[in-house]
C-alpha atoms as a PDB file:
ATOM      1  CA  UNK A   1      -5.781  23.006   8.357  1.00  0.00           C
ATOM      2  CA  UNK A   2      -4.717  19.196   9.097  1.00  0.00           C
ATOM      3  CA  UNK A   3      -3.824  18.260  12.355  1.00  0.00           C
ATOM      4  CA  UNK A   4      -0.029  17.383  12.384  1.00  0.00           C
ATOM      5  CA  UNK A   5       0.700  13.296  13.169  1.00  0.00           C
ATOM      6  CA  UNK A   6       3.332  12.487  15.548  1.00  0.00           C
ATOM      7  CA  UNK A   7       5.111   9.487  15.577  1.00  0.00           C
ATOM      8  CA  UNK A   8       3.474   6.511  17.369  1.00  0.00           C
ATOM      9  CA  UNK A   9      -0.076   8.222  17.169  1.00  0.00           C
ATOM     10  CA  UNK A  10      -2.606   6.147  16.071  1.00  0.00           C
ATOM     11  CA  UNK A  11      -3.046   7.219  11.891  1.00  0.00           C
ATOM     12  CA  UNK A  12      -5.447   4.197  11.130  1.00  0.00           C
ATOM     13  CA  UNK A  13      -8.313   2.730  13.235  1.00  0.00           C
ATOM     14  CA  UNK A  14     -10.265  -0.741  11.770  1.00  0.00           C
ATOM     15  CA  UNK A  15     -13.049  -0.789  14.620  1.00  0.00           C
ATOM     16  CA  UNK A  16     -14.938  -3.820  14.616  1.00  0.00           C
ATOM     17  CA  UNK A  17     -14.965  -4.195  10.605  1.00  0.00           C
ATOM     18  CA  UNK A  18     -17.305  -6.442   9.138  1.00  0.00           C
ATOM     19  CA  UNK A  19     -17.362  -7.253   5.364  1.00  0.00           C
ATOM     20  CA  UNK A  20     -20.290  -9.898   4.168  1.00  0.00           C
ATOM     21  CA  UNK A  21     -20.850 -10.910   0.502  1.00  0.00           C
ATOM     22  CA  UNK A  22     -24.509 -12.723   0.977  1.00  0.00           C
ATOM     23  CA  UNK A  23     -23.990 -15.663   2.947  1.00  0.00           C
ATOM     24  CA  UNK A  24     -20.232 -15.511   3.125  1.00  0.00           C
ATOM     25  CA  UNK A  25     -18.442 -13.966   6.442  1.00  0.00           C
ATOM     26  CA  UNK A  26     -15.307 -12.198   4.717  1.00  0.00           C
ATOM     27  CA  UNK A  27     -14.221 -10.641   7.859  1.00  0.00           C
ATOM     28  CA  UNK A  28     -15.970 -10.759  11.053  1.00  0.00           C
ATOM     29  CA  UNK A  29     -15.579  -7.322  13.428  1.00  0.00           C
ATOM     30  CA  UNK A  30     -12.228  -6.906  12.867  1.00  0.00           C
ATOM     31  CA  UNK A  31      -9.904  -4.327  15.093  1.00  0.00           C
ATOM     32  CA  UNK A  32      -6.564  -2.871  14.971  1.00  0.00           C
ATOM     33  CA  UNK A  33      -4.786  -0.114  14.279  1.00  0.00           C
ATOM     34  CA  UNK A  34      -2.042   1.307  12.110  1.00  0.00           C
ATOM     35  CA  UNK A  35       0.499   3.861  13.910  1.00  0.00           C
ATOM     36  CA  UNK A  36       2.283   7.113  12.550  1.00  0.00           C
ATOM     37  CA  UNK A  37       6.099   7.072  11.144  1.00  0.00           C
ATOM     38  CA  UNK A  38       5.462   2.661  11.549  1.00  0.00           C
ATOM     39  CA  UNK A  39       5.540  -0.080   8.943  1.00  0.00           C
ATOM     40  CA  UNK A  40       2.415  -2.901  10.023  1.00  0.00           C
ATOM     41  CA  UNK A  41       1.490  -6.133   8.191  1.00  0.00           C
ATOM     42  CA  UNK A  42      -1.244  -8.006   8.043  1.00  0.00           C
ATOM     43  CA  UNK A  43      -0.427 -11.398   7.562  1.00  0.00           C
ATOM     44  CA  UNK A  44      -2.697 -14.512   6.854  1.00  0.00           C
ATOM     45  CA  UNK A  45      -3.238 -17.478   4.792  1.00  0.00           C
ATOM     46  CA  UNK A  46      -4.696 -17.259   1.549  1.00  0.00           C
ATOM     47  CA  UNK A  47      -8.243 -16.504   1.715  1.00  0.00           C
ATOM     48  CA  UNK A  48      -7.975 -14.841   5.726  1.00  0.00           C
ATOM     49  CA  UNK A  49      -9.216 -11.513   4.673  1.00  0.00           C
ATOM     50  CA  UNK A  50      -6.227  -9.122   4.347  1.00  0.00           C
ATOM     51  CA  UNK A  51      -7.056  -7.704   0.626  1.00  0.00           C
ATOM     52  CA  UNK A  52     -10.834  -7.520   1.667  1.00  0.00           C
ATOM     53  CA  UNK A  53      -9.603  -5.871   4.320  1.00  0.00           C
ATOM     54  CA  UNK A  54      -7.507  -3.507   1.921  1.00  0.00           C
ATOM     55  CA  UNK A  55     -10.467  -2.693  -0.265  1.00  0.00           C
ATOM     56  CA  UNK A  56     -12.553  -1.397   2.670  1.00  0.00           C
ATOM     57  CA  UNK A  57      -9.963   0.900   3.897  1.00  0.00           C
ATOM     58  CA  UNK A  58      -9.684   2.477   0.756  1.00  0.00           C
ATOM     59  CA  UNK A  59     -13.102   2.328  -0.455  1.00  0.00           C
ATOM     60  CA  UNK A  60     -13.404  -0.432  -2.930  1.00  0.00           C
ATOM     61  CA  UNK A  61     -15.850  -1.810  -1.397  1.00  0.00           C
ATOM     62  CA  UNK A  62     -18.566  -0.924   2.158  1.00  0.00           C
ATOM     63  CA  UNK A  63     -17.920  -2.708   4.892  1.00  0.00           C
ATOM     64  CA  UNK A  64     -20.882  -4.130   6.624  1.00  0.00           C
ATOM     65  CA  UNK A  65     -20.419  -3.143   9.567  1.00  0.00           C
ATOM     66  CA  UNK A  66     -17.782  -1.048  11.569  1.00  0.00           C
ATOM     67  CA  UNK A  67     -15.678   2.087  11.460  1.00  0.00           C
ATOM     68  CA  UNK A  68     -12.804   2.894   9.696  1.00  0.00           C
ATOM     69  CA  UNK A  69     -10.884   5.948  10.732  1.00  0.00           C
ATOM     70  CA  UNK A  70      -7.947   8.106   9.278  1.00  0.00           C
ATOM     71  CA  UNK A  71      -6.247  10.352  11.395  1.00  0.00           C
ATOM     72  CA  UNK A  72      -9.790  12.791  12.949  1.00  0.00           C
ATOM     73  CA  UNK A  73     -12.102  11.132  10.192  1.00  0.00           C
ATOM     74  CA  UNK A  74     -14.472   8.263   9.816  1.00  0.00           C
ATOM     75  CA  UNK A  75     -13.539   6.913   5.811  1.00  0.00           C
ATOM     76  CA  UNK A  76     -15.997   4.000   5.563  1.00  0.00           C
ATOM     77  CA  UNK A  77     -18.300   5.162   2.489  1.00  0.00           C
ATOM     78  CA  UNK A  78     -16.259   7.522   0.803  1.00  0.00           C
ATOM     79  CA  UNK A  79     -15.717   6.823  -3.002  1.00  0.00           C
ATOM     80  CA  UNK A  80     -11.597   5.859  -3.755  1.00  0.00           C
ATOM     81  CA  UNK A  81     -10.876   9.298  -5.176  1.00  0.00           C
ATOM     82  CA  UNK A  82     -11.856  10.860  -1.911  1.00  0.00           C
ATOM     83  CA  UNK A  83      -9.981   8.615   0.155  1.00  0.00           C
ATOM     84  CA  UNK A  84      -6.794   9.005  -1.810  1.00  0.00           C
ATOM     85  CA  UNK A  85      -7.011  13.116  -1.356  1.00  0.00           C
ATOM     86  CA  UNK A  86      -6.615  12.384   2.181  1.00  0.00           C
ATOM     87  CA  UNK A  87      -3.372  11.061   1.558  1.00  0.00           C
ATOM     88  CA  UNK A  88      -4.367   7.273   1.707  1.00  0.00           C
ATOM     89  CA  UNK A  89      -3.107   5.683  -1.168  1.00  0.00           C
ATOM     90  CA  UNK A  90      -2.491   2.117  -2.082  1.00  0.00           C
ATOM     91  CA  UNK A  91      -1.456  -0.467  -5.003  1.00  0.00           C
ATOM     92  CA  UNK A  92      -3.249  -3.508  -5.716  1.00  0.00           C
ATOM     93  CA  UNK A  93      -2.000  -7.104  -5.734  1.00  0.00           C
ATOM     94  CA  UNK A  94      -2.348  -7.446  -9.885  1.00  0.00           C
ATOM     95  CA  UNK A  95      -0.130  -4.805 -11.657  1.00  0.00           C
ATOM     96  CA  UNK A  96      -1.985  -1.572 -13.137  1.00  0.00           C
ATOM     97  CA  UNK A  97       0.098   0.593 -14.477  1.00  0.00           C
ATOM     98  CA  UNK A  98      -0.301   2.453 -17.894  1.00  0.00           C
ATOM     99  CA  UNK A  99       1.085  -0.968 -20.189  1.00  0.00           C
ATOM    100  CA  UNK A 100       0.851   1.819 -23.303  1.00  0.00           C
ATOM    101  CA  UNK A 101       2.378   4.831 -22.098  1.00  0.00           C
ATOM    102  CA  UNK A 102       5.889   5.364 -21.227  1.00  0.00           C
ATOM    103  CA  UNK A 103       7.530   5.151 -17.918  1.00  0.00           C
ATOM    104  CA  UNK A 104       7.671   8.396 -17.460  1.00  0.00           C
ATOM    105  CA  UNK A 105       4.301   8.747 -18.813  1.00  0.00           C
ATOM    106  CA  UNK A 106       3.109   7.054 -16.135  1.00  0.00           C
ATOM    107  CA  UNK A 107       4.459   9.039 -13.562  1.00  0.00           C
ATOM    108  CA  UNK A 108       3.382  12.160 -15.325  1.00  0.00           C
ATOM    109  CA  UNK A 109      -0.090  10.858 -15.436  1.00  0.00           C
ATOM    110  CA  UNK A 110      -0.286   9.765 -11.608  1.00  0.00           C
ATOM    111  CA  UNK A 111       1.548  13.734 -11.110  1.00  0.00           C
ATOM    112  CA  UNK A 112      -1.473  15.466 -12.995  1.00  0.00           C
ATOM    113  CA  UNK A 113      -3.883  14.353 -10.436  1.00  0.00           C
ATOM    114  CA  UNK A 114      -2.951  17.156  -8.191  1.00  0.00           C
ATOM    115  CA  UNK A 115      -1.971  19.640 -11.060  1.00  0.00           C
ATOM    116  CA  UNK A 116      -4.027  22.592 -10.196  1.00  0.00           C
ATOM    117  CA  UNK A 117      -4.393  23.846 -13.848  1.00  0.00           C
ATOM    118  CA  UNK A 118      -7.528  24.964 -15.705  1.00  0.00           C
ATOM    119  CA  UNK A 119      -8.668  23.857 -19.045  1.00  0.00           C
ATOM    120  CA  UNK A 120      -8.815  26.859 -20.719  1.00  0.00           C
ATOM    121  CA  UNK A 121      -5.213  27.648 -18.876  1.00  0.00           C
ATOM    122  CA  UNK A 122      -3.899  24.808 -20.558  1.00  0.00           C
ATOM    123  CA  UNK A 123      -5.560  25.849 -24.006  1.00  0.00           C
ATOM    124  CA  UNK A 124      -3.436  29.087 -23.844  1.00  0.00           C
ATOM    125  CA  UNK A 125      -0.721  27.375 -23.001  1.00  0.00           C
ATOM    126  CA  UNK A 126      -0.393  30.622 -19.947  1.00  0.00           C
ATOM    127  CA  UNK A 127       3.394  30.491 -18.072  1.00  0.00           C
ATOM    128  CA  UNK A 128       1.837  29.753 -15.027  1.00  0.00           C
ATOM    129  CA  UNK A 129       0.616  26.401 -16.893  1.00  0.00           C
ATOM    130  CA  UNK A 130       4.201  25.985 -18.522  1.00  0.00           C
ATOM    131  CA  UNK A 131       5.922  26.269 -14.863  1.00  0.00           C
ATOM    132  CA  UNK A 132       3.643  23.780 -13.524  1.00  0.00           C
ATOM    133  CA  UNK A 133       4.495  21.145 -16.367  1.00  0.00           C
ATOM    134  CA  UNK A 134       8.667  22.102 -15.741  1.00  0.00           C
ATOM    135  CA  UNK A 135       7.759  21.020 -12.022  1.00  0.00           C
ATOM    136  CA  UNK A 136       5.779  17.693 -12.472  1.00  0.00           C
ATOM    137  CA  UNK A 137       8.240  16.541 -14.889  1.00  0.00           C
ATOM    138  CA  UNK A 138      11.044  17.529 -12.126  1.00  0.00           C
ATOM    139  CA  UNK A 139       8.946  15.776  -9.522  1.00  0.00           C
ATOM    140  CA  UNK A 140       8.807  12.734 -11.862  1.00  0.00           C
ATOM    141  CA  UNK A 141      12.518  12.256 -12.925  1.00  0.00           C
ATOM    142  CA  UNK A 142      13.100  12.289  -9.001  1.00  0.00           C
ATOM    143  CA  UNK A 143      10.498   9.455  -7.706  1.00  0.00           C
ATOM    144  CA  UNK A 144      11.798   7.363 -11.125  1.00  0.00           C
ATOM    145  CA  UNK A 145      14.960   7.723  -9.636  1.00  0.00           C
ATOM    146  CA  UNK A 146      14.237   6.836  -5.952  1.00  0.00           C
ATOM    147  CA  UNK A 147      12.356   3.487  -6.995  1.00  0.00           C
ATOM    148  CA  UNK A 148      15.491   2.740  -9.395  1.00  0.00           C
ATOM    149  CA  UNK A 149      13.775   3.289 -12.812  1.00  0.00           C
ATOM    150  CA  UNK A 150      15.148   6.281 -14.150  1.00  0.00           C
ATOM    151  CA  UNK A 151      17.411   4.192 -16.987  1.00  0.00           C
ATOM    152  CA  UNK A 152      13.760   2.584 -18.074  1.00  0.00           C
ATOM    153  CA  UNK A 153      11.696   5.884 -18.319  1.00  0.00           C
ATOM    154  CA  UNK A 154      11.426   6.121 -21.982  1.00  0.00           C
ATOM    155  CA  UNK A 155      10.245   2.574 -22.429  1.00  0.00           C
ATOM    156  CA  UNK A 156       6.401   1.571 -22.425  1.00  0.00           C
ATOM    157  CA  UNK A 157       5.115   0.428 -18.530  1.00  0.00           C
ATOM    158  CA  UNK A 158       4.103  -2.657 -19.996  1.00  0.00           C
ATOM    159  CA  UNK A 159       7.400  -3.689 -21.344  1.00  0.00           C
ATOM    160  CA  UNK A 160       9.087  -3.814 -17.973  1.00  0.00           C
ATOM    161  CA  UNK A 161       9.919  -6.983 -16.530  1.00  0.00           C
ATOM    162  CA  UNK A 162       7.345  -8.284 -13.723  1.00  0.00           C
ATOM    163  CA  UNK A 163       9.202  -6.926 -10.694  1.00  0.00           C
ATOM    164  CA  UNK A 164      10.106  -3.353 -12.526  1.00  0.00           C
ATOM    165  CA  UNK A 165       6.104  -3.154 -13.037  1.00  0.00           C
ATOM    166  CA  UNK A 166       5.881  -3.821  -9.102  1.00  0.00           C
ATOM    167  CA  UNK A 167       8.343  -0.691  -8.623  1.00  0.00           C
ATOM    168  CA  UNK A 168       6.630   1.488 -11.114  1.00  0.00           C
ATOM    169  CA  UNK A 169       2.975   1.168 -10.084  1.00  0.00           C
ATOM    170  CA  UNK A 170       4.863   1.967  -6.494  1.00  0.00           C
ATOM    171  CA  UNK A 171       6.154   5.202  -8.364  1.00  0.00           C
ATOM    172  CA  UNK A 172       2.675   6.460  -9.384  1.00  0.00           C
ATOM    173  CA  UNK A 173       1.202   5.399  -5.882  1.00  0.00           C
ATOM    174  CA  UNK A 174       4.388   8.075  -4.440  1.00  0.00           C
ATOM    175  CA  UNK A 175       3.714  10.626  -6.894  1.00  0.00           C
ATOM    176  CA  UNK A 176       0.092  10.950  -4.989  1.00  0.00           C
ATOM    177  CA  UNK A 177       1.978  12.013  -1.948  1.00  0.00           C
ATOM    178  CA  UNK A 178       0.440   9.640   0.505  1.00  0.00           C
ATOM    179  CA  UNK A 179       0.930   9.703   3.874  1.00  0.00           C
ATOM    180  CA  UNK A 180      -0.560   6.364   4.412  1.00  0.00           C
ATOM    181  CA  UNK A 181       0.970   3.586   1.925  1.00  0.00           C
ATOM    182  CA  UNK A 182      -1.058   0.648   1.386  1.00  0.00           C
ATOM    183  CA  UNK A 183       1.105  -2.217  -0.510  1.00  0.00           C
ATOM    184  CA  UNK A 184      -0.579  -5.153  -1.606  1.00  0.00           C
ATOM    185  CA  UNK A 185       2.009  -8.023  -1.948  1.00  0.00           C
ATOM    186  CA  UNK A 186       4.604  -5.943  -3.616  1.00  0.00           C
ATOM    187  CA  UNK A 187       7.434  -8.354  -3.538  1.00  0.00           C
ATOM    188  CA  UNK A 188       4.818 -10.990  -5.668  1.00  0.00           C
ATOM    189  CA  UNK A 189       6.616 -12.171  -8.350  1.00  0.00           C
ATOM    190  CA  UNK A 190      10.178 -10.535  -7.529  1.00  0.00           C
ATOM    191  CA  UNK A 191      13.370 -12.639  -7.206  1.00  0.00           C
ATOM    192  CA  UNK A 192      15.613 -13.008  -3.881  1.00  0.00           C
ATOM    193  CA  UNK A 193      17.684  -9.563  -5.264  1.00  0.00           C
ATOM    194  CA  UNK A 194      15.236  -7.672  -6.304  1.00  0.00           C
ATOM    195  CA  UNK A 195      13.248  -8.264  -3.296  1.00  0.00           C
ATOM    196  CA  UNK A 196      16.084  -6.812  -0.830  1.00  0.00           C
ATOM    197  CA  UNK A 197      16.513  -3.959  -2.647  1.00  0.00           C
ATOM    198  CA  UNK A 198      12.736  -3.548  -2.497  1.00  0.00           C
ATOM    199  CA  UNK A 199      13.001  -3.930   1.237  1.00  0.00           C
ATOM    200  CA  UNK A 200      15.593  -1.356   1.722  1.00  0.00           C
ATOM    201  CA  UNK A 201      13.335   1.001  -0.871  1.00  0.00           C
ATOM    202  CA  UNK A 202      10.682   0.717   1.879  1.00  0.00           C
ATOM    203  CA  UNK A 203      12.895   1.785   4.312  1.00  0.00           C
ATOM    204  CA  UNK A 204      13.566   5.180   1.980  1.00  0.00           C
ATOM    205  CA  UNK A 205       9.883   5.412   1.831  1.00  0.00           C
ATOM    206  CA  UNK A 206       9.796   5.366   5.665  1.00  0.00           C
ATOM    207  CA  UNK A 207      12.336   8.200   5.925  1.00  0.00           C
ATOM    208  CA  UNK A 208      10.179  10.005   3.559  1.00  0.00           C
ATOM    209  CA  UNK A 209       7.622  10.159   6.951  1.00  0.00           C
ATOM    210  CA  UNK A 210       5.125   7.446   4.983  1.00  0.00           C
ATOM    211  CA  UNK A 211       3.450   5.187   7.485  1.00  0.00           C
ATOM    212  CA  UNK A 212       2.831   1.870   5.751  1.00  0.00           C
ATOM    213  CA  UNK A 213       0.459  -0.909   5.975  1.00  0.00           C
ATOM    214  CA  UNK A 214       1.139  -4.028   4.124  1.00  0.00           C
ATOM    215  CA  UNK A 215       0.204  -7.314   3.020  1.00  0.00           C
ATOM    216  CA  UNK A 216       2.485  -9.854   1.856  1.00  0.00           C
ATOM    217  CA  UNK A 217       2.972 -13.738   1.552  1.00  0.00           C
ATOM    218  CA  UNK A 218       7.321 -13.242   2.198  1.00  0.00           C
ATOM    219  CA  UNK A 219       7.294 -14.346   5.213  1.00  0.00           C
ATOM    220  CA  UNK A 220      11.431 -13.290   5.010  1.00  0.00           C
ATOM    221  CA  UNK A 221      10.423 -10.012   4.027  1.00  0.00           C
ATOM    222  CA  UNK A 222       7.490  -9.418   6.390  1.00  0.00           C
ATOM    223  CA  UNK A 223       9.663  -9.922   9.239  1.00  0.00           C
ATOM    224  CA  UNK A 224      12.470  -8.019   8.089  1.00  0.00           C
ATOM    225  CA  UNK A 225      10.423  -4.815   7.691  1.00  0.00           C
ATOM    226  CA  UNK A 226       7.705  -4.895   9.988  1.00  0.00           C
ATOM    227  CA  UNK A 227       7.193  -3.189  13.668  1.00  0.00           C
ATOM    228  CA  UNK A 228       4.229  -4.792  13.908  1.00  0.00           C
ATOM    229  CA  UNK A 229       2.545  -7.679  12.627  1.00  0.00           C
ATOM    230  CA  UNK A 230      -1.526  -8.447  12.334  1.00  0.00           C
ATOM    231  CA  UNK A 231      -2.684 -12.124  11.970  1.00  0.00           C
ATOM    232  CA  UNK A 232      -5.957 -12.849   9.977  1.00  0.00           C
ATOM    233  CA  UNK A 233      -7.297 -15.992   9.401  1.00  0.00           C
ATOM    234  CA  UNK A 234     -10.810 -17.180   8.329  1.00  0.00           C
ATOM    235  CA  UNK A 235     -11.696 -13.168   8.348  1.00  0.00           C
ATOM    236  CA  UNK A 236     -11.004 -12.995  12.299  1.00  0.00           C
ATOM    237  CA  UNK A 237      -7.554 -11.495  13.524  1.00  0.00           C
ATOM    238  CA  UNK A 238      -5.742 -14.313  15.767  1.00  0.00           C
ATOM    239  CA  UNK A 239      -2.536 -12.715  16.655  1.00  0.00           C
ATOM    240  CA  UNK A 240      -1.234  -9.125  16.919  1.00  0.00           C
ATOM    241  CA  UNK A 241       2.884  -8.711  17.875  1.00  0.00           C
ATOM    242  CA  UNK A 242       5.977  -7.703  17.346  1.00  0.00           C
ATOM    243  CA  UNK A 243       7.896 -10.254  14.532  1.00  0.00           C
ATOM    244  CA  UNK A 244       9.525 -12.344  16.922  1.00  0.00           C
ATOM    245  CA  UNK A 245       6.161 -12.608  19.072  1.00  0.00           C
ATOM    246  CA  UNK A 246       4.150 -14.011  15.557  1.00  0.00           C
ATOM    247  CA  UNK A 247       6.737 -16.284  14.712  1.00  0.00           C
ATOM    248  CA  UNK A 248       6.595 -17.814  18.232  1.00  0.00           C
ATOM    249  CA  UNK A 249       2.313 -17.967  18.540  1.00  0.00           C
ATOM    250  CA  UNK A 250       0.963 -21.516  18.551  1.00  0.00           C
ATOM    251  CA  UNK A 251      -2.133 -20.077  17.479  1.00  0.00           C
ATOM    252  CA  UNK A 252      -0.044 -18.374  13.842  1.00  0.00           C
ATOM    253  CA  UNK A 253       1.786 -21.948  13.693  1.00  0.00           C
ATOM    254  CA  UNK A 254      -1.366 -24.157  13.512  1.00  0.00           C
ATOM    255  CA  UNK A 255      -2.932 -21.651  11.002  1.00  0.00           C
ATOM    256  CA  UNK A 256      -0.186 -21.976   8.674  1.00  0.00           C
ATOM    257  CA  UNK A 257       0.371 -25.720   9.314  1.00  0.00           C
ATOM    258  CA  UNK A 258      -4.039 -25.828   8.235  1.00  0.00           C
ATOM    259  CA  UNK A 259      -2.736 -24.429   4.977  1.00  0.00           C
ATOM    260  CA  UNK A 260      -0.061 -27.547   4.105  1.00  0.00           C
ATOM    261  CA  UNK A 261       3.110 -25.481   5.863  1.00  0.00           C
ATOM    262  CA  UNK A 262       5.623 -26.377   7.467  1.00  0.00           C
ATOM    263  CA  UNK A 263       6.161 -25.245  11.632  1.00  0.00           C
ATOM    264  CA  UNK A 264       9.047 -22.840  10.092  1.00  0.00           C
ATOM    265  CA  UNK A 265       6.762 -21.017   7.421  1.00  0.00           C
ATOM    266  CA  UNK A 266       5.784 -18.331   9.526  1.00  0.00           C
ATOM    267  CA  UNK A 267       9.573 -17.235   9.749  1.00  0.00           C
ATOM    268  CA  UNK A 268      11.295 -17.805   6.288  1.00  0.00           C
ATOM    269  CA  UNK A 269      10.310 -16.942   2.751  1.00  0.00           C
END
């Protein structure tokens, strides 16, 4: 039986992660950690490391070097699937949701994943198979609802404006149950409005008991979210703080100014 999380325990360890492709240093013994009930960032310029980093932790790629750890486990090796029936789930920075099938449909398929039904229980169509369906289609008219889709769920996922696609493939990550949320730049491509509602979404997710780690380039949003903030740049971490204490590090400020920003970037969208 899984060990119960409390608050503020550690949930995710990176320990000295390395990732190499050939010649090229992608991230060079990175460490930190990700706590329970928390939302964390990792922030960077482009090209620091932070999706590389992503992949790793969720088995997209082998890190070469290091230890990643959820909750009593080392993770580094296991295939994606495996990973994600621990309860660490994540969404990638390109959309991926079903462009064909319906909204719901997409939510239905994400739901079947943990649908514990045989094959030949579903050819004989058995009641135990029928009350299963009546539930995942509950279960999926109530996460639509939460991420603020349920008036869209009979068009096709691909139809849905850019930001609506954002919310959706956040719908199929939820309907995986995760206890760990990995969100790769979620508010990419979203407006001023529809990122604040996303923001306040997040916090729903929170109150759900969903630790989250993300990476994002709103800088407005980052700070507005975050408990914690991790710095990469050039694949080594630089910083690690509370908001207030990134947007003050001279170290953050000359890694952003590198990249062509102004000395206020690190604090405003």
């Amino acid at each position: 039986m899984t060990r119960e999380i409390a608050a503020g325990e550690t949930v995710l360890a990176v320990e000295n992660l390395g990732v190499r492709f050939g010649g090229l240093v992608a991230l060079a013994g990175i460490s930190f950690e990700v706590r329970a009930g928390e939302v964390a960032s990792l922030i960077g310029p482009n090209g620091a490391g932070k999706t590389t980093a992503f992949n790793a932790i969720t088995g997209f790629l082998t890190p070469s070097e290091g230890a990643i750890r959820y909750r009593d486990s080392r993770i580094e090796g296991l295939r994606p699937n495996e990973i994600a029936d621990l309860g660490v789930v994540r969404t990638f920075q390109k959309t991926s949701v079903f462009a064909a099938s319906s909204v719901f449909d997409n939510l239905l398929i994400g739901l079947h994943r943990r649908g514990g039904a045989r094959l030949w229980e579903i050819l004989l169509a058995l009641p135990r198979v029928r009350a299963e369906e009546a539930r995942l289609r509950a279960e999926a008219e109530e996460i639509l609802d939460f991420v603020g889709l349920s008036a869209r769920a009979g068009e096709p996922g691909g139809a849905l404006p850019y930001g609506e696609q954002r919310l959706l493939e956040v719908a199929v990550a939820l309907a995986a149950r995760p206890s760990l949320l990995l969100l790769d730049e979620p508010v990419s491509g979203m407006n001023p409005v529809e990122t604040a509602s996303f923001m306040a979404m997040l916090g729903k997710i929170r109150a759900r008991g969903i630790t989250i780690l993300l990476v994002e380039h709103d800088m407005r949003m980052v700070m507005g979210v975050s408990d914690r903030v991790v710095v990469l740049n050039q694949g080594a971490i630089i910083a690690e703080g509370t908001p207030e204490e990134i947007q003050a590090n001279p170290e953050v400020i000359r890694a952003y100014l590198g990249h062509g920003a102004d000395r206020r970037a690190v604090g405003r969208a």
